[in-house]
N, C-alpha and C. Protein backbone atom coordinates (compact mmCIF):
# COMPACT_ATOMS: atom_id res chain seq x y z
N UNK A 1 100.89 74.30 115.81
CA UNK A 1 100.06 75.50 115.70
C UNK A 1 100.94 76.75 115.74
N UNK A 2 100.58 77.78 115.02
CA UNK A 2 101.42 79.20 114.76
C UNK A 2 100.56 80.34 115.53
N UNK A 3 101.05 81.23 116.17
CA UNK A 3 100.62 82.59 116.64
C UNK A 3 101.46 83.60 115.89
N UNK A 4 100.78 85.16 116.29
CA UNK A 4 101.55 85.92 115.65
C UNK A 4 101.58 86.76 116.80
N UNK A 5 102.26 87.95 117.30
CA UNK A 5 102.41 89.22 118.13
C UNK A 5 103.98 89.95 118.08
N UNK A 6 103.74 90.90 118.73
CA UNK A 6 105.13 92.01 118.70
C UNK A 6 104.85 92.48 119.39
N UNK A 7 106.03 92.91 120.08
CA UNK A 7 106.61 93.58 121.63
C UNK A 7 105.34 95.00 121.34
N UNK A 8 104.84 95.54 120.20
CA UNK A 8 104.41 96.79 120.62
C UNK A 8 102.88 96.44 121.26
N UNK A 9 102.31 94.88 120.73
CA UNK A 9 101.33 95.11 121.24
C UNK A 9 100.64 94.61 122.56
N UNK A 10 102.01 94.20 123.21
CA UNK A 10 102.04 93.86 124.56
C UNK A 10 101.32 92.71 125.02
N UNK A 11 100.37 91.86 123.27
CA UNK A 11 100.47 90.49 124.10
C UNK A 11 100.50 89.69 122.45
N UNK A 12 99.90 88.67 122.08
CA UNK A 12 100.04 88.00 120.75
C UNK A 12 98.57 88.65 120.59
N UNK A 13 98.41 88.62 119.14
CA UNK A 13 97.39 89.49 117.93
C UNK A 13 96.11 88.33 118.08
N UNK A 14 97.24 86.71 118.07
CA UNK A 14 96.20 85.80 117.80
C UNK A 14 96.28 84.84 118.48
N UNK A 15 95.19 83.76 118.71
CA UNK A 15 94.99 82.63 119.61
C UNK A 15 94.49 81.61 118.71
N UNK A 16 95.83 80.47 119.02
CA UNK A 16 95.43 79.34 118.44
C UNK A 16 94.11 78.60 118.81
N UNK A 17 93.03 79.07 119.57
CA UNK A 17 92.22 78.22 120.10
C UNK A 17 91.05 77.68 118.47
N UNK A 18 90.22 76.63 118.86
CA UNK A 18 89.79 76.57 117.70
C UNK A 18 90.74 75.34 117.08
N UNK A 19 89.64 75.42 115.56
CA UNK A 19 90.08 74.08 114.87
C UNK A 19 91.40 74.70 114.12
N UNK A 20 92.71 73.72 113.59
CA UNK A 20 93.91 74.14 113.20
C UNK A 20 93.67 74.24 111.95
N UNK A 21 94.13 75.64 111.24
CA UNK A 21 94.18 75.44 109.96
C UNK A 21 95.46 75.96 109.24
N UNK A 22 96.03 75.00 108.16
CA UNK A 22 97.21 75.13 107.82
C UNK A 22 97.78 76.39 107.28
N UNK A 23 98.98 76.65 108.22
CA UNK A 23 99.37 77.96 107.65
C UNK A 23 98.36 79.34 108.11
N UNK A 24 97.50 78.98 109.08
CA UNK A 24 97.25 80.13 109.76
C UNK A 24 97.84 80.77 111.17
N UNK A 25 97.48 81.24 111.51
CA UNK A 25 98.30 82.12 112.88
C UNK A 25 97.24 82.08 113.98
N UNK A 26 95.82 81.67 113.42
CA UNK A 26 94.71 81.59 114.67
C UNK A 26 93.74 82.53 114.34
N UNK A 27 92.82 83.03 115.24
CA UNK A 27 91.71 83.65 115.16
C UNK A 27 92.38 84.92 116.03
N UNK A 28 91.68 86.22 116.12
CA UNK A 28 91.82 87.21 116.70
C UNK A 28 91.75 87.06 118.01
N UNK A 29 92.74 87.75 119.14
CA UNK A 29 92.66 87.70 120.36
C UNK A 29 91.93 88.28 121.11
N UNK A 30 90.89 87.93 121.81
CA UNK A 30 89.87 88.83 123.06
C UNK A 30 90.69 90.49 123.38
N UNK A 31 89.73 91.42 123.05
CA UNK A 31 90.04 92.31 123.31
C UNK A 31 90.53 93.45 122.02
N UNK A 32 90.76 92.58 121.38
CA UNK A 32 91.50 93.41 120.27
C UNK A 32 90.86 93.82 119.05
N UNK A 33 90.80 94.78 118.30
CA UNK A 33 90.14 94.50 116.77
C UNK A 33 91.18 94.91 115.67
N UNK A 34 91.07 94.46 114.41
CA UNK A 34 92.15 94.21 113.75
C UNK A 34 91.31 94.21 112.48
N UNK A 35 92.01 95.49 111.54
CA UNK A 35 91.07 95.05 110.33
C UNK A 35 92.71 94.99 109.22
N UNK A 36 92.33 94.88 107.69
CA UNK A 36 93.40 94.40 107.08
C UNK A 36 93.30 95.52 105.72
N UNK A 37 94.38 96.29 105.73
CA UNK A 37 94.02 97.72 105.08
C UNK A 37 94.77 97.42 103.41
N UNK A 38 94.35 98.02 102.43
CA UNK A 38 95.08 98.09 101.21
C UNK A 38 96.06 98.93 101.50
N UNK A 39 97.35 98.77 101.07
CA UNK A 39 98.80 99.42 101.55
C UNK A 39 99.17 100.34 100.64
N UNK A 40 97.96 100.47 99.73
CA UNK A 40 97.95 101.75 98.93
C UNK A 40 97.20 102.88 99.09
N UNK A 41 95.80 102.59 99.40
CA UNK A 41 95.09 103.63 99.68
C UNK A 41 94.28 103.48 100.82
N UNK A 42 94.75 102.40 101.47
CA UNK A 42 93.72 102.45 102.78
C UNK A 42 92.48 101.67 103.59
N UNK A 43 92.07 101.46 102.32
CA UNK A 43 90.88 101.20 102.44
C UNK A 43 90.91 99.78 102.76
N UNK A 44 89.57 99.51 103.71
CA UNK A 44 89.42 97.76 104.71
C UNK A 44 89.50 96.97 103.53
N UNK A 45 89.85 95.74 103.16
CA UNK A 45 89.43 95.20 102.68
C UNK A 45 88.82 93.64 103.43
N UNK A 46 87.94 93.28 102.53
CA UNK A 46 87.60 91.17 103.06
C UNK A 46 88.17 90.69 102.71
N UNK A 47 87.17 89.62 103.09
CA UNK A 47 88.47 88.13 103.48
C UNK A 47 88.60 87.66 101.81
N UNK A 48 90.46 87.03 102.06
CA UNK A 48 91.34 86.98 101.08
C UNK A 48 91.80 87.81 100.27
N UNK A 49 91.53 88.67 100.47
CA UNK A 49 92.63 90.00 100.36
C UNK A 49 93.51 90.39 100.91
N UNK A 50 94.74 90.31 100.45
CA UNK A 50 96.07 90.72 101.29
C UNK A 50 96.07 92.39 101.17
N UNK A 51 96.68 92.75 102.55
CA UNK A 51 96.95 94.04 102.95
C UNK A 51 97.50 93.77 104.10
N UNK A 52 97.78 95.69 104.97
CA UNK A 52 98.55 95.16 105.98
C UNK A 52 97.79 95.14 107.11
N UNK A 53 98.25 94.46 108.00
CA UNK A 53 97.64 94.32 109.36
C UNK A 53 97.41 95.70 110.41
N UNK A 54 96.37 95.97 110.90
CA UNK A 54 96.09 97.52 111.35
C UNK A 54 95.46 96.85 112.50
N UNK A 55 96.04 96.95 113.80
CA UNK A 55 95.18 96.65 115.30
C UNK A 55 94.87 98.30 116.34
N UNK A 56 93.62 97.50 116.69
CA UNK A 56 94.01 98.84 118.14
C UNK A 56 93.08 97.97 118.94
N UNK A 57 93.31 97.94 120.75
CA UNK A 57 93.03 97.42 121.91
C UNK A 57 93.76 98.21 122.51
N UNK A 58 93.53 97.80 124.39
CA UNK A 58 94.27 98.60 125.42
C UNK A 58 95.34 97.94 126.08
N UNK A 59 96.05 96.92 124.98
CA UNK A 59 97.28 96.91 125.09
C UNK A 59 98.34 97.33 124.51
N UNK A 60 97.98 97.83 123.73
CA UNK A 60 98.93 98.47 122.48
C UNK A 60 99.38 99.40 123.12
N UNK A 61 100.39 99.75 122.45
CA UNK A 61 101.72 100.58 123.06
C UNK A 61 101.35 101.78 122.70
N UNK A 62 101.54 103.18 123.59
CA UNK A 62 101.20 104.42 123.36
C UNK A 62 102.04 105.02 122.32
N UNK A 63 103.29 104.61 121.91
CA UNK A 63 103.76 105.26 121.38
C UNK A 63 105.56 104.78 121.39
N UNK A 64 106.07 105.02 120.52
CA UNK A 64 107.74 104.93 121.19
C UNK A 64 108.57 106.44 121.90
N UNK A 65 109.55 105.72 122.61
CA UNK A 65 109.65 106.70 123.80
C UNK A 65 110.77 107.74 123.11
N UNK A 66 110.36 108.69 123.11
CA UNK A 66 111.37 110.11 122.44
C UNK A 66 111.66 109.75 121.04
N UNK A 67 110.41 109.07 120.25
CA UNK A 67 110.86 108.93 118.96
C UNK A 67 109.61 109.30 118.39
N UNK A 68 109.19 110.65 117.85
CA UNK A 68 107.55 111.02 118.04
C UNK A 68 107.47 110.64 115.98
N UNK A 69 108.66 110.94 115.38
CA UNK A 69 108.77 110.17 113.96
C UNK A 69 108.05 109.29 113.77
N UNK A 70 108.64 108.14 114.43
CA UNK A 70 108.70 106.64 114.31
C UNK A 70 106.99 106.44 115.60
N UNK A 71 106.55 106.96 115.57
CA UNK A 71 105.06 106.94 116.55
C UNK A 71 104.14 107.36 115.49
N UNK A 72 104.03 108.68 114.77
CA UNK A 72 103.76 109.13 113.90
C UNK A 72 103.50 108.10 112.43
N UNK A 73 104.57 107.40 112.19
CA UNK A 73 104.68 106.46 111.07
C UNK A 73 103.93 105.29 111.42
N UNK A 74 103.74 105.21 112.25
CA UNK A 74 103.07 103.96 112.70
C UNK A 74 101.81 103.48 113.26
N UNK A 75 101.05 104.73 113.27
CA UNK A 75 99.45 104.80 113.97
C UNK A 75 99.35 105.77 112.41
N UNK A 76 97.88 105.42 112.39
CA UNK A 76 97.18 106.20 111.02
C UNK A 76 96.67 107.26 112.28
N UNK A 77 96.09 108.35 111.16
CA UNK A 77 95.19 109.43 111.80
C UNK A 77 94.10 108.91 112.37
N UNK A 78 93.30 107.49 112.12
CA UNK A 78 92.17 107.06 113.33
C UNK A 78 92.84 105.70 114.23
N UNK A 79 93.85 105.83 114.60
CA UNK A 79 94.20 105.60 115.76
C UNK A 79 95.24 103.57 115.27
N UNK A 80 94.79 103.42 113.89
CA UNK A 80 95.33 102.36 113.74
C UNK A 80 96.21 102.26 114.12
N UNK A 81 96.97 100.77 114.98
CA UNK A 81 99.26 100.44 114.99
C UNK A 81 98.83 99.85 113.71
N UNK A 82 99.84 100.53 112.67
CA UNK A 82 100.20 99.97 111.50
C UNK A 82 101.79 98.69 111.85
N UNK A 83 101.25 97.90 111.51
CA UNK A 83 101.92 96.00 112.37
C UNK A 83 103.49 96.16 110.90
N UNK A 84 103.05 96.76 110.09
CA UNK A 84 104.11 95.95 108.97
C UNK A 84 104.19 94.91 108.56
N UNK A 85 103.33 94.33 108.64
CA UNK A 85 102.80 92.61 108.35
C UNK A 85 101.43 92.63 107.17
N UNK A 86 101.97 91.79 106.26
CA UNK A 86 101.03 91.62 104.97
C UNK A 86 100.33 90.28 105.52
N UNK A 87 98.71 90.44 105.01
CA UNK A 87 98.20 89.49 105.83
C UNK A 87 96.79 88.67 104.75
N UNK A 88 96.03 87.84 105.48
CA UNK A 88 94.80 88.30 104.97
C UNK A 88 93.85 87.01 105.89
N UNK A 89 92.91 87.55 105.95
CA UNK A 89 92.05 86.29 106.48
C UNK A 89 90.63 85.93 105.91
N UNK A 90 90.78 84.43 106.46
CA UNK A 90 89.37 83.76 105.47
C UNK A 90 87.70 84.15 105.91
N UNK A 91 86.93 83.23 105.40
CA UNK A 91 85.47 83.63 105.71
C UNK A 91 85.26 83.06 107.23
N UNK A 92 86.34 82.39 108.01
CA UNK A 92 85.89 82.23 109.42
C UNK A 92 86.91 83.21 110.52
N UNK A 93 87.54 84.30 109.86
CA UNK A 93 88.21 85.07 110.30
C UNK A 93 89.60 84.70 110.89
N UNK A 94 89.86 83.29 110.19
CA UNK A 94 91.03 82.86 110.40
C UNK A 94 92.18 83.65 109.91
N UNK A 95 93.60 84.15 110.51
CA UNK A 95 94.39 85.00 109.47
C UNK A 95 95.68 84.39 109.18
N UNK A 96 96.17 84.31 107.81
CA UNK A 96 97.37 84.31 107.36
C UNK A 96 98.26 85.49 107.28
N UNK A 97 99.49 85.17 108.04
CA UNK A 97 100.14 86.20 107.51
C UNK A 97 101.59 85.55 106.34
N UNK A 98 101.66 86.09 105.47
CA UNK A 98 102.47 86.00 104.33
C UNK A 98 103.16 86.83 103.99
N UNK A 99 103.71 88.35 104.43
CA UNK A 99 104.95 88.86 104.21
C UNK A 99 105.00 90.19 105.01
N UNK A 100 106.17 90.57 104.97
CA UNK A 100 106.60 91.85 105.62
C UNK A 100 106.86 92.97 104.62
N UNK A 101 105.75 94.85 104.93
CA UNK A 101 105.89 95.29 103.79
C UNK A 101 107.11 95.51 102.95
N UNK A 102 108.13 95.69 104.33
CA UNK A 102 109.65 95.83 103.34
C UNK A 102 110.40 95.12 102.61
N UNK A 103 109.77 93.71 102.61
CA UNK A 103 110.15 92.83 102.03
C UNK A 103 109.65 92.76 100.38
N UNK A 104 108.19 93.41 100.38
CA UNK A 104 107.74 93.73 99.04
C UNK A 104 108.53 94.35 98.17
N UNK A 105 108.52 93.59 96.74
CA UNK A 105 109.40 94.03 95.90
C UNK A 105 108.62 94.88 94.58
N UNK A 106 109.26 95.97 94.65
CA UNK A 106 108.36 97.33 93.83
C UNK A 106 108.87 97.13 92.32
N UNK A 107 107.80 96.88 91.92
CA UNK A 107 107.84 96.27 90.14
C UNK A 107 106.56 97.45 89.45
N UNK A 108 107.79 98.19 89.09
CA UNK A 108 106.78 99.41 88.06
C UNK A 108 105.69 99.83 88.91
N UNK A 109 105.33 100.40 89.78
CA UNK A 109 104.52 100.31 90.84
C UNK A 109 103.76 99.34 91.22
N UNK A 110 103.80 98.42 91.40
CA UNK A 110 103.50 97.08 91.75
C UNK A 110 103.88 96.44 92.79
N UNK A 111 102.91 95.98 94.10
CA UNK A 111 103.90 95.74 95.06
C UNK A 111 104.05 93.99 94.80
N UNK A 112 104.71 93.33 95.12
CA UNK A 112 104.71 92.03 94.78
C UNK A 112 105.43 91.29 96.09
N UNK A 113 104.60 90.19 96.79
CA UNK A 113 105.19 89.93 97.63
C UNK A 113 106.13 88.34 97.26
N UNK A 114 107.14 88.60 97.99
CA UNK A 114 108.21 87.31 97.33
C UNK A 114 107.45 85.90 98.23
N UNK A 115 106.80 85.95 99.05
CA UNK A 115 106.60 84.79 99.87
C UNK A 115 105.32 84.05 99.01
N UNK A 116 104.86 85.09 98.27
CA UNK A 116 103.32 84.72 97.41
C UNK A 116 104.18 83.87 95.89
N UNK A 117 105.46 83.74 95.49
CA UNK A 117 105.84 83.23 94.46
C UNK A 117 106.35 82.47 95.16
N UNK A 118 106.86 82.67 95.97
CA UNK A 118 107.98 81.22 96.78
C UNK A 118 106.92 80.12 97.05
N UNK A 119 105.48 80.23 97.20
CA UNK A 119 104.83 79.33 97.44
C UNK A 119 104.21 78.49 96.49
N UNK A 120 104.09 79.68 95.20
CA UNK A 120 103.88 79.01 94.17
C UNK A 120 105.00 77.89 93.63
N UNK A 121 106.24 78.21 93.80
CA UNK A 121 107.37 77.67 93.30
C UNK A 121 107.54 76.50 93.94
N UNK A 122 107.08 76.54 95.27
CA UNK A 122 107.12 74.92 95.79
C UNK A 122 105.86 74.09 95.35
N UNK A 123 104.98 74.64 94.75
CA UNK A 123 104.37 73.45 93.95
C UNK A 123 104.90 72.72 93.27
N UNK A 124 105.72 73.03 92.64
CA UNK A 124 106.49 72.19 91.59
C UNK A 124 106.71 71.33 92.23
N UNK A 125 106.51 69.82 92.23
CA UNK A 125 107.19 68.75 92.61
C UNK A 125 108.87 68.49 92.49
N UNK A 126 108.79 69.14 91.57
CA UNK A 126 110.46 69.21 90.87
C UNK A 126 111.83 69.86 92.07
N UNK A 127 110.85 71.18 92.44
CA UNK A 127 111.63 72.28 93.80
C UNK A 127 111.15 72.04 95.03
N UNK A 128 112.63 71.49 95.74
CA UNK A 128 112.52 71.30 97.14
C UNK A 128 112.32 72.72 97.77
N UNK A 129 113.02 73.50 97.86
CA UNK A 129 112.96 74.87 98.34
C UNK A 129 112.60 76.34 97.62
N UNK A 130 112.67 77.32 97.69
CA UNK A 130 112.56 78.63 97.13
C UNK A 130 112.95 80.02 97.98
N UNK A 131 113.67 80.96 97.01
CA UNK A 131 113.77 82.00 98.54
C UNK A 131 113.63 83.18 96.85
N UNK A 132 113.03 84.30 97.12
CA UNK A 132 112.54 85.04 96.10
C UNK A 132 112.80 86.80 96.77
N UNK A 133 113.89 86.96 96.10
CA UNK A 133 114.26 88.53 96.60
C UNK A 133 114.00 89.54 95.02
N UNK A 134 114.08 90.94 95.47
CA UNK A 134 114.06 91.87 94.30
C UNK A 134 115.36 92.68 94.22
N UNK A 135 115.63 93.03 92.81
CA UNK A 135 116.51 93.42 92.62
C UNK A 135 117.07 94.45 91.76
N UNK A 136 117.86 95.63 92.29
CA UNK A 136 117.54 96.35 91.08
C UNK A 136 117.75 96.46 89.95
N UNK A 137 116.73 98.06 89.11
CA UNK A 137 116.74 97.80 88.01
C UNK A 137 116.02 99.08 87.33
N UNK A 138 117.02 99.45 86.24
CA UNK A 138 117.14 101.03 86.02
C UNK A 138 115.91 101.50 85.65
N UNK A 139 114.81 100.29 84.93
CA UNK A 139 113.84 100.89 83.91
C UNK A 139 112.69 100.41 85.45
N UNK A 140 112.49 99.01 85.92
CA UNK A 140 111.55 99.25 86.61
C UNK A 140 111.33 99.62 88.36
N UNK A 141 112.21 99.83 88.61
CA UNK A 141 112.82 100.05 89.99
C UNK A 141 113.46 98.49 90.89
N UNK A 142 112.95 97.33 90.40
CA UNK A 142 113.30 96.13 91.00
C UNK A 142 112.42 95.22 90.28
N UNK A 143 113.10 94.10 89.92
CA UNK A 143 112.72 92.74 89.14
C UNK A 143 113.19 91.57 90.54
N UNK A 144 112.37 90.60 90.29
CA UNK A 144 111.68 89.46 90.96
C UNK A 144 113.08 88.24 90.59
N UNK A 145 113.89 87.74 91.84
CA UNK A 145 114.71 86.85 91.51
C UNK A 145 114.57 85.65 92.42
N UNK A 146 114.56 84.52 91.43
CA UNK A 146 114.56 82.99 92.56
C UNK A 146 115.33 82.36 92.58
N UNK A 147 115.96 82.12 94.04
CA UNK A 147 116.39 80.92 94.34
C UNK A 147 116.17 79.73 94.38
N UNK A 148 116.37 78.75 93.88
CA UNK A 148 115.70 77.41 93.78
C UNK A 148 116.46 76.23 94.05
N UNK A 149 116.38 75.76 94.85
CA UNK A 149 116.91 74.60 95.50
C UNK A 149 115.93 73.08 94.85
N UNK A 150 116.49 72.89 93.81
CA UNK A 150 116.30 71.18 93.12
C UNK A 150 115.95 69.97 94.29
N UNK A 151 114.75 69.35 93.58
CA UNK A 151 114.47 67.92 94.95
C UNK A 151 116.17 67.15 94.27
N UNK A 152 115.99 66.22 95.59
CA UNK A 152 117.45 65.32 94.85
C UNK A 152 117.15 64.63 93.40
N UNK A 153 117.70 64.59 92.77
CA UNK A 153 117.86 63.97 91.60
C UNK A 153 116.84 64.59 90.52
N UNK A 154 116.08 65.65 90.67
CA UNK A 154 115.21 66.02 89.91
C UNK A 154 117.06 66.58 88.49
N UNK A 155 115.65 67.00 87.19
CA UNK A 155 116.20 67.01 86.21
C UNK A 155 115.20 68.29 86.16
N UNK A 156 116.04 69.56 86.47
CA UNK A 156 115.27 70.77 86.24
C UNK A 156 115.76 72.12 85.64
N UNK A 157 115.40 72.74 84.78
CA UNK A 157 116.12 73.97 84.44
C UNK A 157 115.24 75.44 84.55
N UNK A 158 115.89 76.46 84.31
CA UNK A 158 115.41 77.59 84.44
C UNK A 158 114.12 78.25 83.97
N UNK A 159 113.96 77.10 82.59
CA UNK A 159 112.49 77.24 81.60
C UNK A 159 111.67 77.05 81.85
N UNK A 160 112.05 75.31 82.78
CA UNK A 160 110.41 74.95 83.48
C UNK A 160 109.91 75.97 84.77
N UNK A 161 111.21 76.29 85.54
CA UNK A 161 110.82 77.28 86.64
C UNK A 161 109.62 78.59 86.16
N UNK A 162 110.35 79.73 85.05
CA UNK A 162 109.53 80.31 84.62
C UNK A 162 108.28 79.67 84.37
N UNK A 163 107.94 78.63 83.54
CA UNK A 163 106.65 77.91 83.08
C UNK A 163 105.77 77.97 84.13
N UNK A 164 106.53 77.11 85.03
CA UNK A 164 105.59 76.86 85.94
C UNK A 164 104.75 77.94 86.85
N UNK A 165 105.77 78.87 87.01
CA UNK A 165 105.59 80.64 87.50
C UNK A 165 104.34 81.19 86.73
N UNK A 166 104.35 80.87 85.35
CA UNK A 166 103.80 81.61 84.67
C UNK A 166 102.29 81.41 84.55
N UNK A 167 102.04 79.67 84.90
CA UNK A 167 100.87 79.59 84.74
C UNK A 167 99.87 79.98 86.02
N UNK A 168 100.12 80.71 86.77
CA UNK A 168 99.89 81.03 87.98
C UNK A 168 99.71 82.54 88.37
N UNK A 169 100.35 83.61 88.11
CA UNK A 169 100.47 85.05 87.75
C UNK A 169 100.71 86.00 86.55
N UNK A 170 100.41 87.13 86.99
CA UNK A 170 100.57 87.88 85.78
C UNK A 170 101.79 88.45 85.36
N UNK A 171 102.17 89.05 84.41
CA UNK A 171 103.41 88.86 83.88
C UNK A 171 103.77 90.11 85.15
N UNK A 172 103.53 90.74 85.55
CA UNK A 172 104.13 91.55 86.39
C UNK A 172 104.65 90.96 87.24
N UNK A 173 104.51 89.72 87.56
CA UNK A 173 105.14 89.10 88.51
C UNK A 173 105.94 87.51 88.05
N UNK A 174 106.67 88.48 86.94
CA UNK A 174 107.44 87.01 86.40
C UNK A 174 108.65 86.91 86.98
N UNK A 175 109.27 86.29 87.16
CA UNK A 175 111.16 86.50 87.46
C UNK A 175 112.05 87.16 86.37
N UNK A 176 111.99 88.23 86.75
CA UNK A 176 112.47 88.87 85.27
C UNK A 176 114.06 89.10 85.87
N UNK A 177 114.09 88.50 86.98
CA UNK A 177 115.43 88.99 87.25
C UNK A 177 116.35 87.66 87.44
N UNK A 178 115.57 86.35 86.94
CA UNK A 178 115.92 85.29 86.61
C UNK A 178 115.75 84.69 87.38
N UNK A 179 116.88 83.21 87.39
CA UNK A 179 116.87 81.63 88.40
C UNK A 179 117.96 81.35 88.46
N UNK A 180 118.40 81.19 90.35
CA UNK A 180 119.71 80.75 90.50
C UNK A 180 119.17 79.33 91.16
N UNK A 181 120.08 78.49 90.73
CA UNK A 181 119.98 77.06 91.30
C UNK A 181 121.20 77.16 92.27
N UNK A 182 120.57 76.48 93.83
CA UNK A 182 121.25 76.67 94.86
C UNK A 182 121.46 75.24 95.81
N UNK A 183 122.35 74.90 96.57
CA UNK A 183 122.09 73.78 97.58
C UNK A 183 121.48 74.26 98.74
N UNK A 184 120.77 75.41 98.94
CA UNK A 184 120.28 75.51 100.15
C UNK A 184 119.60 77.09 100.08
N UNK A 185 118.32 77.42 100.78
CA UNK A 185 118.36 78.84 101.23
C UNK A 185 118.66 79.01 102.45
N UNK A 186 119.19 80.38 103.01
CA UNK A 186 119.14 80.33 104.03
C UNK A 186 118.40 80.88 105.07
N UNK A 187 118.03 79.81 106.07
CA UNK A 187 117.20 80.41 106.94
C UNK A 187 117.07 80.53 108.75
N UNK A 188 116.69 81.25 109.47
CA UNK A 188 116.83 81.43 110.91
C UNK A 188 116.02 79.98 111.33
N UNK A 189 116.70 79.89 112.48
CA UNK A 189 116.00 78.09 112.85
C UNK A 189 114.19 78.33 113.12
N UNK A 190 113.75 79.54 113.11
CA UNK A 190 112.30 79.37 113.26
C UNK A 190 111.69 79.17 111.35
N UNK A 191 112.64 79.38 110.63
CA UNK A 191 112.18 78.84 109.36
C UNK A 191 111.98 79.98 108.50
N UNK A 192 112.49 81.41 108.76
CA UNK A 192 112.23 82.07 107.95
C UNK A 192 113.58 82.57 106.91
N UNK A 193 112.98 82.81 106.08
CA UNK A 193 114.41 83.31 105.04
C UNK A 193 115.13 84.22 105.16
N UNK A 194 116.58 84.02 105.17
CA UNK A 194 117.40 85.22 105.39
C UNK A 194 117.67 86.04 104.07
N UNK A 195 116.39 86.86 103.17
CA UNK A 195 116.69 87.54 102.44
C UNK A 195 118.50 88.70 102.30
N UNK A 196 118.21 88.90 103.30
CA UNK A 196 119.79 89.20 103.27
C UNK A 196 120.96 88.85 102.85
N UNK A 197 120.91 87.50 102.97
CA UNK A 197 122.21 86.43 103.01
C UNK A 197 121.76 86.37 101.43
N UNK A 198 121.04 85.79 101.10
CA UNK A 198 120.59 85.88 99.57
C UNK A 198 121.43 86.22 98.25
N UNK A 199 120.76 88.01 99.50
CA UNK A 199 121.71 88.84 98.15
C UNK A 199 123.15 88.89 98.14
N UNK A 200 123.57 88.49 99.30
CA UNK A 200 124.89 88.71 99.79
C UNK A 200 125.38 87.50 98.60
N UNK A 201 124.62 86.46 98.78
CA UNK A 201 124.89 85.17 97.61
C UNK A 201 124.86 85.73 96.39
N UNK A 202 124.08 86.89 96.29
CA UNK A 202 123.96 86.68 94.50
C UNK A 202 125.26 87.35 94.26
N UNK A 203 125.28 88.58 95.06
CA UNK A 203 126.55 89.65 95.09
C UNK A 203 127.69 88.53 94.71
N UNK A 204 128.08 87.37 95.30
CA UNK A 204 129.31 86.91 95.34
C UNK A 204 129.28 85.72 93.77
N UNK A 205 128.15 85.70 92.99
CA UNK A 205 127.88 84.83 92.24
C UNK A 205 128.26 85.65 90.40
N UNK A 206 129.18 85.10 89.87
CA UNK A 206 129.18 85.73 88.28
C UNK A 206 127.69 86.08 87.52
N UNK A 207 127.82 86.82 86.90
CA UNK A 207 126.70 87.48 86.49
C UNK A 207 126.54 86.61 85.04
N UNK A 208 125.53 86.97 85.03
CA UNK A 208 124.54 86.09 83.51
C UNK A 208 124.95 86.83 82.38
N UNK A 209 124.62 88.34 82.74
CA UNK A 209 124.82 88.67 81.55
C UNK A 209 126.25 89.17 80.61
């Protein structure tokens, strides 16, 4: 079972209690209310709609200490903690969370989250792994790049990757910034991707073009 919380809000967001459902984080914690905002204009949206996570309860943190900026950036004008967490939850108010906003990769104004293709990409029977960073790019500000880690012995190339990408999203969210075939992504032992290291990989890798 998965929970979610951060030091600001002085306890976890969510409680695994209840029936388990895959890839959720739990139901909302006593005390708290939590709605899930469009990260463009604001507005609540329902369930299965991704946006970001917006809590307030009387554990939440007043503020950070001599940093009235970074307090400011982070509570809306009606009192929301803006979490930085892309989220969304179902019709039993179960919530997923699926990416971090900075992690969103800005495609012609488009936010695109890399964890929403990385998941598609492990459908493929073909791909054991996936790690999906953005990258720049003069005309659209950042194009969509995958890492792809091959099952053993699969027989796979860069064409079927796109294909398979394709039948699934809109072209705004194609890999336009291509497919590196890798022995591994890398990740922190709780399982998340070290986008960082990534790029640090691509940085050290000959270029395509």
């Amino acid at each position: 079972r998965q929970g979610f919380g951060m030091t600001e809000l002085g306890c976890a967001m969510t409680t695994p209690e209840g029936k388990e459902r895959l890839g959720s984080v739990g139901t909302l914690a006593p005390s708290l209310l939590c709605v899930i905002r469009d990260i463009n204009t604001g507005e609540n949206l329902g369930p299965y709609k991704r946006g970001e996570i917006c809590i307030k309860g009387p554990t939440i943190m007043k503020g950070y200490y001599k940093n009235e900026k970074a307090t400011k950036e982070t509570f809306t004008e009606d009192g929301w903690m803006k979490t930085g967490d892309i989220a969304y939850y179902d019709e039993d108010e179960y919530f997923f969370v699926v990416d971090r906003i900075k992690e969103l990769i800005k495609y012609k104004g488009f936010q695109i989250a890399p964890a929403e293709l990385e998941q598609i990409l492990l459908t493929n029977p073909k791909i054991h792994d996936a790690g999906v960073i953005g990258i720049p790019n003069e005309d659209c500000g950042e194009i969509p790049l995958a890492f792809v880690v091959k099952q053993s012995s699969a027989n796979l190339c860069e064409a079927e990757v796109h294909e398979h990408l394709a039948r699934f999203v809109s072209k705004n969210k194609y890999l336009y910034g291509g497919v590196r075939f890798v022995d591994e992504i890398p990740r922190t032992p709780s399982g998340k991707i070290l986008r960082k290291e990534l790029k640090k990989l691509l940085a050290r890798m000959p270029s395509k073009l």
